[in-house]
PDB file of N, CA and C in Angstrom:
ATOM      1  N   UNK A   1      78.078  72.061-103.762  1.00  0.00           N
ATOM      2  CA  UNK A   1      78.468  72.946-102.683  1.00  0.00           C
ATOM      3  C   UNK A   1      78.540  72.157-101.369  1.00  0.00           C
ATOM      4  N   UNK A   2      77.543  70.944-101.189  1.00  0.00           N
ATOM      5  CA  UNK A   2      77.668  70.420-100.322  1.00  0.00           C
ATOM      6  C   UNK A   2      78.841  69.456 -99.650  1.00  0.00           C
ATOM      7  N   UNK A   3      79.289  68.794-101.258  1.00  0.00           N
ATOM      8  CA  UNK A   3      79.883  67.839-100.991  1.00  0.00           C
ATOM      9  C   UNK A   3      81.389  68.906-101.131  1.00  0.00           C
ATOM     10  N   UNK A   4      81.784  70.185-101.235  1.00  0.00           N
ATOM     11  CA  UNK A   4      82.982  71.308-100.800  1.00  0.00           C
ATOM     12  C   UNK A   4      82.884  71.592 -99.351  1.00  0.00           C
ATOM     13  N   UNK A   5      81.747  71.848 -98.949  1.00  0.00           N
ATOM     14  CA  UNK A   5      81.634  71.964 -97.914  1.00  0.00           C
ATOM     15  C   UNK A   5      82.044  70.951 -96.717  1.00  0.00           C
ATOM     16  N   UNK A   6      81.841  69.749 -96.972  1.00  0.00           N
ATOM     17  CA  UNK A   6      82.550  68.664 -96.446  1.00  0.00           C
ATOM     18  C   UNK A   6      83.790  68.274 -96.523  1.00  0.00           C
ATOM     19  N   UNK A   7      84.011  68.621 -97.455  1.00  0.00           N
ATOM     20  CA  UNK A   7      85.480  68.247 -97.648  1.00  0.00           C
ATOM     21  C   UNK A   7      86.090  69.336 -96.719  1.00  0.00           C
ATOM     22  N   UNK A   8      86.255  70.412 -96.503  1.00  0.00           N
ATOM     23  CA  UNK A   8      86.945  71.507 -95.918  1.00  0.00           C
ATOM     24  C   UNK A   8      87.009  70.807 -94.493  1.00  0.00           C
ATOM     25  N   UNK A   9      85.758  70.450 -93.851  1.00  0.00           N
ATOM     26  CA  UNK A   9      86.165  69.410 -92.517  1.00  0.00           C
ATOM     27  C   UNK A   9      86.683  68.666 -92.405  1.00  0.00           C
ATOM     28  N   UNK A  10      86.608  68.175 -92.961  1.00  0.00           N
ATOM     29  CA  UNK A  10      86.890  66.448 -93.123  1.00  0.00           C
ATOM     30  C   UNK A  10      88.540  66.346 -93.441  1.00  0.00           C
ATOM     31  N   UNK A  11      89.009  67.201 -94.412  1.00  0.00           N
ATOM     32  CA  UNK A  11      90.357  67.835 -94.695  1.00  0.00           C
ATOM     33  C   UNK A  11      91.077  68.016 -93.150  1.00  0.00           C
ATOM     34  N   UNK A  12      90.512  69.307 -92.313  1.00  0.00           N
ATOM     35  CA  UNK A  12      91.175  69.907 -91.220  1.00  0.00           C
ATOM     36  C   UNK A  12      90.754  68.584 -90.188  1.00  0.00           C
ATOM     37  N   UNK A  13      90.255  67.657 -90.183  1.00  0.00           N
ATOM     38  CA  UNK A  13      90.151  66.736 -89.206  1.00  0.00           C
ATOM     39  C   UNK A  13      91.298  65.496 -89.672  1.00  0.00           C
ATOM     40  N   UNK A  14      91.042  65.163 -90.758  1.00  0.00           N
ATOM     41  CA  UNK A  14      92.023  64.444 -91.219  1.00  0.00           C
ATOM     42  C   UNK A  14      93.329  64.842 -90.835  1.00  0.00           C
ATOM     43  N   UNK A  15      93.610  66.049 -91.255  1.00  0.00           N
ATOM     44  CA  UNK A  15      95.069  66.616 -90.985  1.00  0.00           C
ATOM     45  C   UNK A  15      95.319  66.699 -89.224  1.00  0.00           C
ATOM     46  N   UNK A  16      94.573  67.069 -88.578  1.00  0.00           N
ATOM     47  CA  UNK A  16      94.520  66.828 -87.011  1.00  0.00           C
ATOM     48  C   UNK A  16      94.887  66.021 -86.589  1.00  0.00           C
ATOM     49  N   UNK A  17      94.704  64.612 -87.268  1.00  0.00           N
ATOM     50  CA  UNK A  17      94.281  63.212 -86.823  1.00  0.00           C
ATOM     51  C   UNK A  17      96.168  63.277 -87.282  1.00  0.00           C
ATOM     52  N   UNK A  18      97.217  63.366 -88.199  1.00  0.00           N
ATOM     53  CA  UNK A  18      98.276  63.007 -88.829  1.00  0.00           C
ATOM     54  C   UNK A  18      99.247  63.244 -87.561  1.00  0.00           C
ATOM     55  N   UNK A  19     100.314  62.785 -87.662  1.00  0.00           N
ATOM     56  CA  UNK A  19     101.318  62.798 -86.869  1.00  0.00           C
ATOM     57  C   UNK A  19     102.509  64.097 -86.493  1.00  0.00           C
ATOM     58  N   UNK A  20     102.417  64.257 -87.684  1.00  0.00           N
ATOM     59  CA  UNK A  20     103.340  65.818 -87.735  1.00  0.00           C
ATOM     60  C   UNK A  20     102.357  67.153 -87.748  1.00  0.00           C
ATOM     61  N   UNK A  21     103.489  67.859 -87.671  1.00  0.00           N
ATOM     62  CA  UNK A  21     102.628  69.546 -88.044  1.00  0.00           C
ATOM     63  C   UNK A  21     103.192  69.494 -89.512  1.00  0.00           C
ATOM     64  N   UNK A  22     103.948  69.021 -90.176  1.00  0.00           N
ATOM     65  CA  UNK A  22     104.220  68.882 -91.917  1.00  0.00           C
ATOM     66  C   UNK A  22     102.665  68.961 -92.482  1.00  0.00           C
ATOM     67  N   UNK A  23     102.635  67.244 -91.659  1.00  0.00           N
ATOM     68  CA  UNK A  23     101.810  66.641 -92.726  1.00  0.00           C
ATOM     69  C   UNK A  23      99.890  67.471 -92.545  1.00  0.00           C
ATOM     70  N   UNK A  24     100.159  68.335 -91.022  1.00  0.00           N
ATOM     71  CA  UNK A  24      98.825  68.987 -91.028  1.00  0.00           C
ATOM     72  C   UNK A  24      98.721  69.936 -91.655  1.00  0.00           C
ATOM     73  N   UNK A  25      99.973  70.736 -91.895  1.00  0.00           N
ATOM     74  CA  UNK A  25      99.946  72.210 -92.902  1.00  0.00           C
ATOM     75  C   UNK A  25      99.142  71.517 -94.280  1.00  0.00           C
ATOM     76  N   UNK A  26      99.924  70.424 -94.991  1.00  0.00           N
ATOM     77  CA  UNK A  26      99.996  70.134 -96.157  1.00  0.00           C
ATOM     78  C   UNK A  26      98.312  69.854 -96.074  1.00  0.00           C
ATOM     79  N   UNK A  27      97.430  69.181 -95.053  1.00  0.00           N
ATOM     80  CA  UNK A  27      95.653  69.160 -95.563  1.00  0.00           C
ATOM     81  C   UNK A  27      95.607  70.253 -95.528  1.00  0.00           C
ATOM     82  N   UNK A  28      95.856  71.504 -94.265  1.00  0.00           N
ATOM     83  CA  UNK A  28      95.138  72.740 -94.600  1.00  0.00           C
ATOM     84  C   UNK A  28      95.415  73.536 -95.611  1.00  0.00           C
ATOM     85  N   UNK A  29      95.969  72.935 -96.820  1.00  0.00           N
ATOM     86  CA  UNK A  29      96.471  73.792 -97.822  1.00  0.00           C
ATOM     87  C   UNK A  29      95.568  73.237 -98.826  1.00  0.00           C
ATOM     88  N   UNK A  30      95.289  71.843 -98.765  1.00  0.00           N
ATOM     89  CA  UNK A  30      94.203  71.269 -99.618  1.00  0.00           C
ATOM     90  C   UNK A  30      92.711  72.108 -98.803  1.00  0.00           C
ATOM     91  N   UNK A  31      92.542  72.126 -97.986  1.00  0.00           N
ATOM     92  CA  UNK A  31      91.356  72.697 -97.496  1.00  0.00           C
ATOM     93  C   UNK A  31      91.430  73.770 -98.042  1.00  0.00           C
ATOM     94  N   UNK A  32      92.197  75.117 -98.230  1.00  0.00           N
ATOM     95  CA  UNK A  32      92.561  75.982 -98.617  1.00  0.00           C
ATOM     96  C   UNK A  32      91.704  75.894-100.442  1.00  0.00           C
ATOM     97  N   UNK A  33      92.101  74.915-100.950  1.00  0.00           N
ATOM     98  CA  UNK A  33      91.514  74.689-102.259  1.00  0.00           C
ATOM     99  C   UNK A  33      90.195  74.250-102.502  1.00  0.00           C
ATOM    100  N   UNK A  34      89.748  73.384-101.448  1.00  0.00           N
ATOM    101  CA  UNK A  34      88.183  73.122-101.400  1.00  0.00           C
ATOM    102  C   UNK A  34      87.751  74.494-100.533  1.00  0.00           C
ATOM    103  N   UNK A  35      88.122  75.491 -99.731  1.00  0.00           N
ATOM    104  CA  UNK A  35      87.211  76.873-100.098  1.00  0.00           C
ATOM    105  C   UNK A  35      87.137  77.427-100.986  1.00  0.00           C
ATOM    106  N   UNK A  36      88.636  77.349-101.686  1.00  0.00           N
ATOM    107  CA  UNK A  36      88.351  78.082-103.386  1.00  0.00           C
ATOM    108  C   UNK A  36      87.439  77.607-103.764  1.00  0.00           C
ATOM    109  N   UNK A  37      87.222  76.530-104.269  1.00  0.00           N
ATOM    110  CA  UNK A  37      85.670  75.566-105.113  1.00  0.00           C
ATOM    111  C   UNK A  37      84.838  76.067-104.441  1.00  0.00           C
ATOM    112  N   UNK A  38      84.692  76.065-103.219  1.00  0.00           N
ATOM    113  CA  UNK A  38      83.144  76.411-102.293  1.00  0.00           C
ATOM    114  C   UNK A  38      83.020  78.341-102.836  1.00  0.00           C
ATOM    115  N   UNK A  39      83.632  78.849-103.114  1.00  0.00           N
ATOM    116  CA  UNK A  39      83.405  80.178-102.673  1.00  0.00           C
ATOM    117  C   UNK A  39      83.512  80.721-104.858  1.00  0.00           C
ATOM    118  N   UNK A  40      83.873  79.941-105.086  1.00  0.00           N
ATOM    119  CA  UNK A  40      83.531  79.724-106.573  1.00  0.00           C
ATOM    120  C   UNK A  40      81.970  79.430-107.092  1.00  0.00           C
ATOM    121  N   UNK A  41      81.698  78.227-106.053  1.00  0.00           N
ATOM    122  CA  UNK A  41      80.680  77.508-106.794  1.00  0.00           C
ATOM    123  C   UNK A  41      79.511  78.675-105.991  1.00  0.00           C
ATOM    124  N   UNK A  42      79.443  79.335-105.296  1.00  0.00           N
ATOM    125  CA  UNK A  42      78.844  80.244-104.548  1.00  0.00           C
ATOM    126  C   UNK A  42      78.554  81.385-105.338  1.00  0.00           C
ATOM    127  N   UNK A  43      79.279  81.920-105.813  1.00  0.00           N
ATOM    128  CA  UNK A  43      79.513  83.245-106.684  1.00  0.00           C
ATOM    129  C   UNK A  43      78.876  82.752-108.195  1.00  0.00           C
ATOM    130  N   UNK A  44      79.134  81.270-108.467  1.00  0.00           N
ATOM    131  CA  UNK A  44      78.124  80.885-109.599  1.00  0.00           C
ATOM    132  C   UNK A  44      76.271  80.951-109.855  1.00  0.00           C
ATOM    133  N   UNK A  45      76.691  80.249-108.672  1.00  0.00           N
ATOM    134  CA  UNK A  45      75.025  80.160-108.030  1.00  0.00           C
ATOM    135  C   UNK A  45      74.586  81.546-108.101  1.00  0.00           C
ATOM    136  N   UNK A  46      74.856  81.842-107.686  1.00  0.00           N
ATOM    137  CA  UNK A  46      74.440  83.606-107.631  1.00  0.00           C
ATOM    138  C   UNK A  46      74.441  84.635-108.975  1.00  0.00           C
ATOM    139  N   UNK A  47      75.197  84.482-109.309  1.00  0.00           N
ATOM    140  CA  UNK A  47      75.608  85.164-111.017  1.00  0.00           C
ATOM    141  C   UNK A  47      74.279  84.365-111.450  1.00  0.00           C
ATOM    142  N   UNK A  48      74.118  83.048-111.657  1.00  0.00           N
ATOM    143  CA  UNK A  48      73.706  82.232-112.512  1.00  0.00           C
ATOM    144  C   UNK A  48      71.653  81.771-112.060  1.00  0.00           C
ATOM    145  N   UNK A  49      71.857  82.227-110.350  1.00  0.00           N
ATOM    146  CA  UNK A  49      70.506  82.685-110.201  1.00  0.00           C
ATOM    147  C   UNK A  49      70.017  81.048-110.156  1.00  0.00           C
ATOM    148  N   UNK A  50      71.108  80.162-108.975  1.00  0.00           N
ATOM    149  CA  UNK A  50      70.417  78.999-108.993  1.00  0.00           C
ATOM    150  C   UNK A  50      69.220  78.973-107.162  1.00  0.00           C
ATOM    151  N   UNK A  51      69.728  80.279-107.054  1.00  0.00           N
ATOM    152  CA  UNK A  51      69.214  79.800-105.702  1.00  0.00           C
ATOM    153  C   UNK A  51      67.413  80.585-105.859  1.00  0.00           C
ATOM    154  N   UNK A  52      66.659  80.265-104.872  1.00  0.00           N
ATOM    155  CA  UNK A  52      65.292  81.196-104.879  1.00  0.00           C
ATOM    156  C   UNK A  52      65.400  82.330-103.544  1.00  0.00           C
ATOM    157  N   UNK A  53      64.903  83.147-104.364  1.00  0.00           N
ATOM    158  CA  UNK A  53      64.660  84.271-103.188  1.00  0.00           C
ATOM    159  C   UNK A  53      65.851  84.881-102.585  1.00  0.00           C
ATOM    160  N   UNK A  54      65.926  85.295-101.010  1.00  0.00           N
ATOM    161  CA  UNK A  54      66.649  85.707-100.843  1.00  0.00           C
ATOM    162  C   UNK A  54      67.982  84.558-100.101  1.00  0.00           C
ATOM    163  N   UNK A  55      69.234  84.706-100.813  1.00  0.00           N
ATOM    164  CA  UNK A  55      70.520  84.158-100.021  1.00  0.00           C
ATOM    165  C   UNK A  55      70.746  84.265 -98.929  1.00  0.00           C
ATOM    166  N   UNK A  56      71.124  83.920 -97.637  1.00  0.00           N
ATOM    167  CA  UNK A  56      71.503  84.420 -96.736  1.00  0.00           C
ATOM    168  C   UNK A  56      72.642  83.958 -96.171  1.00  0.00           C
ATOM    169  N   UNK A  57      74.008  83.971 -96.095  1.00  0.00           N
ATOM    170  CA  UNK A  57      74.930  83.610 -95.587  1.00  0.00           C
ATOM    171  C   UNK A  57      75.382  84.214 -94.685  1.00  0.00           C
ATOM    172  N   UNK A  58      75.688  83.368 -93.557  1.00  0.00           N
ATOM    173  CA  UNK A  58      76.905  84.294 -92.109  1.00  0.00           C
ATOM    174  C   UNK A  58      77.712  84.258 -92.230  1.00  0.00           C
ATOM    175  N   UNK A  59      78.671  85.176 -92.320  1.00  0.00           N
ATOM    176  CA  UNK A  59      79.948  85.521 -92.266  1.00  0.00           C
ATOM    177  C   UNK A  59      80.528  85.990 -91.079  1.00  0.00           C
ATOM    178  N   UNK A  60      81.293  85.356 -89.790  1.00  0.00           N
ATOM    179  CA  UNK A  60      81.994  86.024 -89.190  1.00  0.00           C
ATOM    180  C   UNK A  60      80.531  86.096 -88.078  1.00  0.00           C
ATOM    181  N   UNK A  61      80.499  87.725 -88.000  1.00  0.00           N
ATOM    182  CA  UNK A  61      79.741  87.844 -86.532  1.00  0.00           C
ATOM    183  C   UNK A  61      78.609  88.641 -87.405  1.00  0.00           C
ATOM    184  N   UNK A  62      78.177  88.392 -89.046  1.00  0.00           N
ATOM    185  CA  UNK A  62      77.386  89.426 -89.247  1.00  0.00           C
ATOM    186  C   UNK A  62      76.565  88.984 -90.410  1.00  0.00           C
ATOM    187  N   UNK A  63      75.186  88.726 -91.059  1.00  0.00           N
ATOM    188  CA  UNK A  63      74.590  88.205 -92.198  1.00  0.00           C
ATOM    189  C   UNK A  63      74.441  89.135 -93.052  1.00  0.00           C
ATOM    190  N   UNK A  64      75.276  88.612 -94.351  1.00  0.00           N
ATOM    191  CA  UNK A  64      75.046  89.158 -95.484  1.00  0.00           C
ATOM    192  C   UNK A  64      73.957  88.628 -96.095  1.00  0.00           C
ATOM    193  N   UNK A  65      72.806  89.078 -96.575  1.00  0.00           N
ATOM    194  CA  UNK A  65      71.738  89.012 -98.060  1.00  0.00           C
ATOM    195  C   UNK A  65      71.973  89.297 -99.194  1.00  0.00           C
ATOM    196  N   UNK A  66      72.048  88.537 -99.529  1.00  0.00           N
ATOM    197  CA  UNK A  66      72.144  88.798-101.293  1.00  0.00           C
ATOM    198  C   UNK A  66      70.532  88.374-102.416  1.00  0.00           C
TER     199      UNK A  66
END
């Protein structure tokens, strides 16, 4: 999760850093795919009961518990 989580930056910075707006769409579309994995591997963890206790993720302006 960690190493998805990085990538999603590292993606939209990379693409920042490129010369065109082409070539920046084309990372944020790969970023686009490392949230899929992140928000996959999230919903695993959880189904699968890797985490302890209670989850807590922020979303937006508001914390969900799971």
């Amino acid at each position: 999760m960690r190493r998805s989580a990085v990538s999603i930056a590292s993606n939209i910075a990379e693409g920042a850093a490129r010369a065109t707006d082409k070539e920046f769409i084309h990372f944020l579309h790969i970023t686009l795919g490392s949230l899929a994995e992140l928000d996959t591997q999230y919903i695993l963890a959880k189904e699968l009961q890797f985490t302890e206790g209670s989850l807590k993720v922020k979303q937006g302006s508001r914390m969900l518990e799971n």
